[in-house]
Protein backbone atom coordinates (compact mmCIF):
# COMPACT_ATOMS: atom_id res chain seq x y z
CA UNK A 1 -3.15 -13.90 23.48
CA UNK A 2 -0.41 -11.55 22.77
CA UNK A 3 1.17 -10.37 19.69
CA UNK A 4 4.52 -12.06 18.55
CA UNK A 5 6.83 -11.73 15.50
CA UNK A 6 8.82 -14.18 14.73
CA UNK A 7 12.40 -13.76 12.76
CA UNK A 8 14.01 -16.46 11.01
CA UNK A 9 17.03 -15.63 9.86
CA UNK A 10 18.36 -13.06 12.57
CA UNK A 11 17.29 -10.57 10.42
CA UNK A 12 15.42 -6.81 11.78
CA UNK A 13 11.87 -6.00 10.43
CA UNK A 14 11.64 -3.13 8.25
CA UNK A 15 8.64 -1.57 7.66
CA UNK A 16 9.92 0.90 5.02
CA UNK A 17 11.91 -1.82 3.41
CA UNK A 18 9.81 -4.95 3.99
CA UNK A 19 5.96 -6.29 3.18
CA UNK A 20 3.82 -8.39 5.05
CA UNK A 21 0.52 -10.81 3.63
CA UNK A 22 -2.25 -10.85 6.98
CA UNK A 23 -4.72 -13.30 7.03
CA UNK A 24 -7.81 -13.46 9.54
CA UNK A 25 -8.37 -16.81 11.54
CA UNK A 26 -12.14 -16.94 12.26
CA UNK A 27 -11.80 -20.18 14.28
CA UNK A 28 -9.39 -18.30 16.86
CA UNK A 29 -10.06 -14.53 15.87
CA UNK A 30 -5.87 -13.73 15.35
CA UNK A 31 -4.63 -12.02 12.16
CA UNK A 32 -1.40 -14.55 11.20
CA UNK A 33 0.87 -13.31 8.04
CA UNK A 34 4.26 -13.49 6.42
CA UNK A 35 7.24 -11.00 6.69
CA UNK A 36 9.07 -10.73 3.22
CA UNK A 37 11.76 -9.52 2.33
CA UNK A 38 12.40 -6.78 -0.69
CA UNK A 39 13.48 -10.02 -2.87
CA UNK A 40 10.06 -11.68 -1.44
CA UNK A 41 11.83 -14.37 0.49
CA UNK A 42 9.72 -15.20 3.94
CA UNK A 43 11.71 -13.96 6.19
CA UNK A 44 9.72 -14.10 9.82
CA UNK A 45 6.25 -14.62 10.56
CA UNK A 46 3.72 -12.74 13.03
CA UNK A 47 0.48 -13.39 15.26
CA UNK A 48 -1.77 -10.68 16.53
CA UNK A 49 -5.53 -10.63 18.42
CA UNK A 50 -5.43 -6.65 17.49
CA UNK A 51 -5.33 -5.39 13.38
CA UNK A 52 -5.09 -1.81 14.70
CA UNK A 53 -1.71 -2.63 15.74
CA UNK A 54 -0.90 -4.56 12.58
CA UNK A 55 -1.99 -1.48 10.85
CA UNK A 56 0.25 1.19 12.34
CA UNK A 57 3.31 -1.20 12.91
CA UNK A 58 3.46 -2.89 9.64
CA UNK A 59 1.94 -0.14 7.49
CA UNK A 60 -0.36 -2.41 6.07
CA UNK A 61 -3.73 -0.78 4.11
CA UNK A 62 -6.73 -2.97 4.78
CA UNK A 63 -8.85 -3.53 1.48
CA UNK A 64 -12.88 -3.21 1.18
């Protein structure tokens, strides 16, 4: 499986500008989340087999 993000209104991610929510599918082992916007509208969504690279691309702090 490879990563994907998805946009949905022709807009350009922004990792300084925009926040993501990640969630962990145990049946199929892929992180899944949400791109926002600085509003909070869902703007795009992603898929990914590897956190490491949600990590670094989407800035995102894993909690304990």
């Amino acid at each position: 499986m490879k990563t994907w993000i998805d946009m949905w209104y022709e807009d350009t991610f922004d990792p300084e500008k925009h926040h993501v929510d990640v969630f962990f599918s145990d049946a199929d082992c892929v992180y899944r989340g949400n791109i926002y916007n600085e509003t909070g509208r869902a703007i795009g969504d992603f898929e990914s087999p590897n956190s490491a690279w949600i990590e670094r691309f989407f800035k995102v702090k894993w909690r304990d």
